[in-house]
N, C-alpha and C. Protein backbone atom coordinates (compact mmCIF):
# COMPACT_ATOMS: atom_id res chain seq x y z
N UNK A 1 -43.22 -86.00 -67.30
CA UNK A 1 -42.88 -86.64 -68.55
C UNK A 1 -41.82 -85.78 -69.23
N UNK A 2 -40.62 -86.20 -70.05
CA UNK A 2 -39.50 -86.04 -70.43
C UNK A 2 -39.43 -85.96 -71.75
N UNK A 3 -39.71 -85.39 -72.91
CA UNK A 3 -39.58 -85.77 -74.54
C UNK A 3 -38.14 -85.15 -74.64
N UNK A 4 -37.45 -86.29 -75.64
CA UNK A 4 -35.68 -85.34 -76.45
C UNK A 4 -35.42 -86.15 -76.71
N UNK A 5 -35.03 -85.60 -78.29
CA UNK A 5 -34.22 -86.23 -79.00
C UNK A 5 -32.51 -86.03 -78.65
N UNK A 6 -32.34 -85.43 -77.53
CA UNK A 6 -30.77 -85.47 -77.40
C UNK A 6 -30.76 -86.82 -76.26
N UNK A 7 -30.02 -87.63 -77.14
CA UNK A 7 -29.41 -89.36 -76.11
C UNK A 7 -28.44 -89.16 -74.89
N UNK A 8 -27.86 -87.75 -74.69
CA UNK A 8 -27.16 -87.34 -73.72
C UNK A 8 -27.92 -86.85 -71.93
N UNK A 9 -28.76 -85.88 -72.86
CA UNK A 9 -30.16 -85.49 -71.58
C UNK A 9 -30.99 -86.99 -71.37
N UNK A 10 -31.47 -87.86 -72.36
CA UNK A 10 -32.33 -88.90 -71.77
C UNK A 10 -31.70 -89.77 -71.40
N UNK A 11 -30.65 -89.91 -71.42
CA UNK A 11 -29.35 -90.73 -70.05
C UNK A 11 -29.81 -90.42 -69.11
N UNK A 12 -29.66 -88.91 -68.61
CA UNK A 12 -29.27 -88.68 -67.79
C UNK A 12 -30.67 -88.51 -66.99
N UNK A 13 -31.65 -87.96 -67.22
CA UNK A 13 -32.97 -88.08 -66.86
C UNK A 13 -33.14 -89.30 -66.47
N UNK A 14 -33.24 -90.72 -67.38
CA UNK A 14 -33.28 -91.90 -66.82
C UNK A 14 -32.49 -91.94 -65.35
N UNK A 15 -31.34 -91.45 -65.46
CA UNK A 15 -30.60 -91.84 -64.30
C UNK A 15 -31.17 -91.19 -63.10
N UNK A 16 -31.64 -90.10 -63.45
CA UNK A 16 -32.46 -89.18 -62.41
C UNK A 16 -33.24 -89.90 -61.50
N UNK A 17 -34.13 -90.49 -62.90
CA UNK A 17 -35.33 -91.06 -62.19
C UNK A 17 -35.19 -92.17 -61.38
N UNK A 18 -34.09 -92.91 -61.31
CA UNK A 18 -33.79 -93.92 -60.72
C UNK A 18 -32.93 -93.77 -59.47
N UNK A 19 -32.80 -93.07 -59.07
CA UNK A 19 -32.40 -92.06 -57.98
C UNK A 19 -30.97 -91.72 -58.12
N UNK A 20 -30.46 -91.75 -59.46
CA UNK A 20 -29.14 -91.30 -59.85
C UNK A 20 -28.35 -92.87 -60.02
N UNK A 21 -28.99 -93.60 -59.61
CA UNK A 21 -27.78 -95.18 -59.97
C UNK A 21 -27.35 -95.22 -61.53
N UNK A 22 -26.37 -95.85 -61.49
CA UNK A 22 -25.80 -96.36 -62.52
C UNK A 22 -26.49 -97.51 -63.28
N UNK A 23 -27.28 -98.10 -62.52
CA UNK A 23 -28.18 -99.32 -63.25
C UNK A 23 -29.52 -99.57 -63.11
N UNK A 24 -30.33 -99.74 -63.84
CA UNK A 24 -31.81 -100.14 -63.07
C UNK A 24 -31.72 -100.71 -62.70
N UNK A 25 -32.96 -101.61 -61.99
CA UNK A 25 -33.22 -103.18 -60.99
C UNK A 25 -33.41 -104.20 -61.72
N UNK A 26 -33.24 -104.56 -63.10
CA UNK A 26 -33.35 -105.44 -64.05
C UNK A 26 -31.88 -105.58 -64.49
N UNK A 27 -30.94 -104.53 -64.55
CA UNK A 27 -29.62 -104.76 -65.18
C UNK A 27 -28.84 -105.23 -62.84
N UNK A 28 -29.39 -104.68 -62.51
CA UNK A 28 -28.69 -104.75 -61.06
C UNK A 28 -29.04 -106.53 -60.50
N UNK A 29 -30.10 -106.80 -60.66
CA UNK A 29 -30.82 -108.12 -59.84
C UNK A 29 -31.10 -108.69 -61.62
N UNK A 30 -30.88 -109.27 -62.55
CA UNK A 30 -31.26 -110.25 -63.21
C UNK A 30 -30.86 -111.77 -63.16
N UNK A 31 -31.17 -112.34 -64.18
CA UNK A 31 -31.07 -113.96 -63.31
C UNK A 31 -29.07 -114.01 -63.80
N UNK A 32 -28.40 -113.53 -64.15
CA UNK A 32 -27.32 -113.40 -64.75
C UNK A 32 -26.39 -112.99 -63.04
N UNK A 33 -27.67 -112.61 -62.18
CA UNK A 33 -26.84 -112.07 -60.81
C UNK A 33 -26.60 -110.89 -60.27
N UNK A 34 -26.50 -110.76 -59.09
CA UNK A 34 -26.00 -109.18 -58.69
C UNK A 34 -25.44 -108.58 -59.83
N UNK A 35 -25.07 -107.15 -60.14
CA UNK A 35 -24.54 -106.62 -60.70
C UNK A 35 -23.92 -105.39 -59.93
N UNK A 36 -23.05 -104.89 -59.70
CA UNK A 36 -22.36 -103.40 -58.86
C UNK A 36 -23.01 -101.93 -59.96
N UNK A 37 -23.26 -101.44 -58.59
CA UNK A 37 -23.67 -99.64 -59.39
C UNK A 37 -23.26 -98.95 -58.53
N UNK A 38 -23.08 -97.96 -58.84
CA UNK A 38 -22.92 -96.41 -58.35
C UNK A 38 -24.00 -96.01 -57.94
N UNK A 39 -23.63 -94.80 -56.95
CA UNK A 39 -24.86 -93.82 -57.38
C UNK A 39 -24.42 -92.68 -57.54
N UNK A 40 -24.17 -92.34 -58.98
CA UNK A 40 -23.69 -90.96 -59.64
C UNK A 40 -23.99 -89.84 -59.11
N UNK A 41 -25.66 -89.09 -58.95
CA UNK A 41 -25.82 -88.05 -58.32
C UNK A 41 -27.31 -88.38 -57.94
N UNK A 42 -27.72 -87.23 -57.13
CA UNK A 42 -28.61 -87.23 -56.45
C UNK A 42 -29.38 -87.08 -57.18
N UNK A 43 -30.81 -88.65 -57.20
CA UNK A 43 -31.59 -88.45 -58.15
C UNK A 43 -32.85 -88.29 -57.12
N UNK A 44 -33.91 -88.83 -57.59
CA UNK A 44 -34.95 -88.79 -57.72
C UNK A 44 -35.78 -90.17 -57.54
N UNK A 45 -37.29 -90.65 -57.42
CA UNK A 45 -38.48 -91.32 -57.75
C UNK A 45 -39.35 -90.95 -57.80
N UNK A 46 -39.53 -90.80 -59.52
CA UNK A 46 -40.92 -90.59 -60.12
C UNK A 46 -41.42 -91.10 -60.79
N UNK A 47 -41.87 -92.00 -60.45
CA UNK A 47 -43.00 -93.03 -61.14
C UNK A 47 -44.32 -92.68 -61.36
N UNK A 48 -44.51 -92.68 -62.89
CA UNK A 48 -46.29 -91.93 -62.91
C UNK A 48 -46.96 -92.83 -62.51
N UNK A 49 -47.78 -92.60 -62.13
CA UNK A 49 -49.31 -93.10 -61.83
C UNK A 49 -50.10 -93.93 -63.10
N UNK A 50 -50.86 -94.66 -63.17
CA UNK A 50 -51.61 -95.15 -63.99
C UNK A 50 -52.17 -93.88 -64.46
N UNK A 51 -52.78 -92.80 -63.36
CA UNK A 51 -53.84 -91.71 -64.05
C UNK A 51 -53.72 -90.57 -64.98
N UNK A 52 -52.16 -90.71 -64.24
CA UNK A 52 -50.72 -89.38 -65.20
C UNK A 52 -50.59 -89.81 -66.59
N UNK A 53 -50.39 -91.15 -66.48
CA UNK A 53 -50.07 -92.40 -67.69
C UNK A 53 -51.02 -92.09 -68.90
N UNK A 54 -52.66 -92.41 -68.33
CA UNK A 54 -53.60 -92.04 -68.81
C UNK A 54 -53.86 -90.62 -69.49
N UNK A 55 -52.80 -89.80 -68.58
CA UNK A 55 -53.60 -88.28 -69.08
C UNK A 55 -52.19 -87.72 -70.33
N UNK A 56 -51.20 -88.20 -69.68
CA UNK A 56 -49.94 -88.00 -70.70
C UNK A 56 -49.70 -88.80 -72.01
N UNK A 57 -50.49 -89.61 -72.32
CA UNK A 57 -49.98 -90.46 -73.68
C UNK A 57 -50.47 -89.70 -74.84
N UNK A 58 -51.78 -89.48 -74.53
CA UNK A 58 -52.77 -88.74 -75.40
C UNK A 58 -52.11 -86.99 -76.02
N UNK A 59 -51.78 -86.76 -74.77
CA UNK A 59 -51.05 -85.55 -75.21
C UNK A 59 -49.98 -85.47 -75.62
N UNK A 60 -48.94 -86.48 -75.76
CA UNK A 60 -47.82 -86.77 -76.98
C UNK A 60 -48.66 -86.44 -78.49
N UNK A 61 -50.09 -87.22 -78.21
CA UNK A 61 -50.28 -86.82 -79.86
C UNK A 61 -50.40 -85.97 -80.22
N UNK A 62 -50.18 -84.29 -79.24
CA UNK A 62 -50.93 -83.29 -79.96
C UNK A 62 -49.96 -82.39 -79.80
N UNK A 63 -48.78 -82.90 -79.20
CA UNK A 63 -47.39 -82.22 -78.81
C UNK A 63 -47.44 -81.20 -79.72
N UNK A 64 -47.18 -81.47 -81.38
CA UNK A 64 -46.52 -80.48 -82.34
C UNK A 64 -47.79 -79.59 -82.58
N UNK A 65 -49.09 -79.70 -82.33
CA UNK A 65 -50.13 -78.52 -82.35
C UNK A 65 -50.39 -78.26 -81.22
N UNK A 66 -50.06 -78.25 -80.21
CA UNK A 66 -49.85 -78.00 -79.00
C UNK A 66 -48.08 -76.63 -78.93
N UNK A 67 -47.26 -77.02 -80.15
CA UNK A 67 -46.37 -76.30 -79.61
C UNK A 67 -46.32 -75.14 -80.95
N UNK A 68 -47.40 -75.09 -82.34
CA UNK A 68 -47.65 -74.25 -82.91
C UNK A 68 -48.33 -73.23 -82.54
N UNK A 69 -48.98 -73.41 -81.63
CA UNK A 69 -50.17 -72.76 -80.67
C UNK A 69 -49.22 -71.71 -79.40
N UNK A 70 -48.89 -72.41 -78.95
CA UNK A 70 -47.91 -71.50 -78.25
C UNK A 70 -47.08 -70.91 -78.99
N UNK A 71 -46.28 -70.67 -80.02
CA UNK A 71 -45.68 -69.96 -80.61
C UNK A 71 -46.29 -68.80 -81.18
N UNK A 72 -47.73 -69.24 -81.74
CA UNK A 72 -48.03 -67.88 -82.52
C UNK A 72 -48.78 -67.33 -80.99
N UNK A 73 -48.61 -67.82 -80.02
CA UNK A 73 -49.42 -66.63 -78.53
C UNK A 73 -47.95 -66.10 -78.26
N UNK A 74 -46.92 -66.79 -78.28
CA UNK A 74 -45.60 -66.14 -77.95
C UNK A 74 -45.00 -65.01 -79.00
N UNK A 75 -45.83 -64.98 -80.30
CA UNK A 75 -45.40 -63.80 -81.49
C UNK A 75 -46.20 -62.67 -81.00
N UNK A 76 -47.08 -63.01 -80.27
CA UNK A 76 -48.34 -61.83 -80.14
C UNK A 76 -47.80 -61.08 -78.86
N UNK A 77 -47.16 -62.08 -78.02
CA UNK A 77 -46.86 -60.97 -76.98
C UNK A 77 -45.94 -60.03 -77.51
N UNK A 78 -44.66 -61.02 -78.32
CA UNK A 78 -43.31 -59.88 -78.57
C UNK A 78 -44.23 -58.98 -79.36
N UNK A 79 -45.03 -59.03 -80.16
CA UNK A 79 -45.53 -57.47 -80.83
C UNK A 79 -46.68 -56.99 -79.89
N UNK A 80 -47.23 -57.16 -79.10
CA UNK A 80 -47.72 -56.45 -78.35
C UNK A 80 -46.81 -55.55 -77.36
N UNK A 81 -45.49 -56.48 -77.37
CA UNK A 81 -44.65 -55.53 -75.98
C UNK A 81 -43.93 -55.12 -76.47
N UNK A 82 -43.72 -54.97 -77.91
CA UNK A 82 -42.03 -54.56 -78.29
C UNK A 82 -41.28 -53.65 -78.04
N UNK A 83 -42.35 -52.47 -77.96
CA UNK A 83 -42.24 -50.94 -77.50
C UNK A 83 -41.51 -51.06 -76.01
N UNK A 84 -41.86 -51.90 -75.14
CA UNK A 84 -41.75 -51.68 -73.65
C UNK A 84 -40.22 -52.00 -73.45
């Protein structure tokens, strides 16, 4: 799973996931007709699972106390190691 607010990276991730084409299979095959794509770069297929689906939605909700939590364990190391 992918979170960003930058529209530049979630282009391009999308495109990833689609094995780098220029179009999905809805803009490529719709009733409007073939459509021509590329294939920009070497992507990828990753399609979650129903169970991934299941286990990843829930944890969007807890993202931002999920990433306060790691920060104050990431303050504790720099003052535990600062010396080193």
């Amino acid at each position: 799973m992918v979170v960003t607010a930058n529209a530049e990276w979630a282009a391009r991730v999308q495109r990833l996931a689609l094995h780098g084409l220029s179009a999905d299979a809805w803009k490529r095959f719709s009733d409007a007709g073939f459509k021509h794509y590329d294939v920009v770069e070497a992507g990828f297929k990753y399609n979650m699972m129903d169970l991934q689906t299941a286990i990843g939605l829930p944890q969007l909700a807890r993202v931002e106390a999920n990433l306060v939590r790691r920060e104050a364990i990431w303050a504790r190391y720099d003052q535990a190691f600062a010396d080193i």
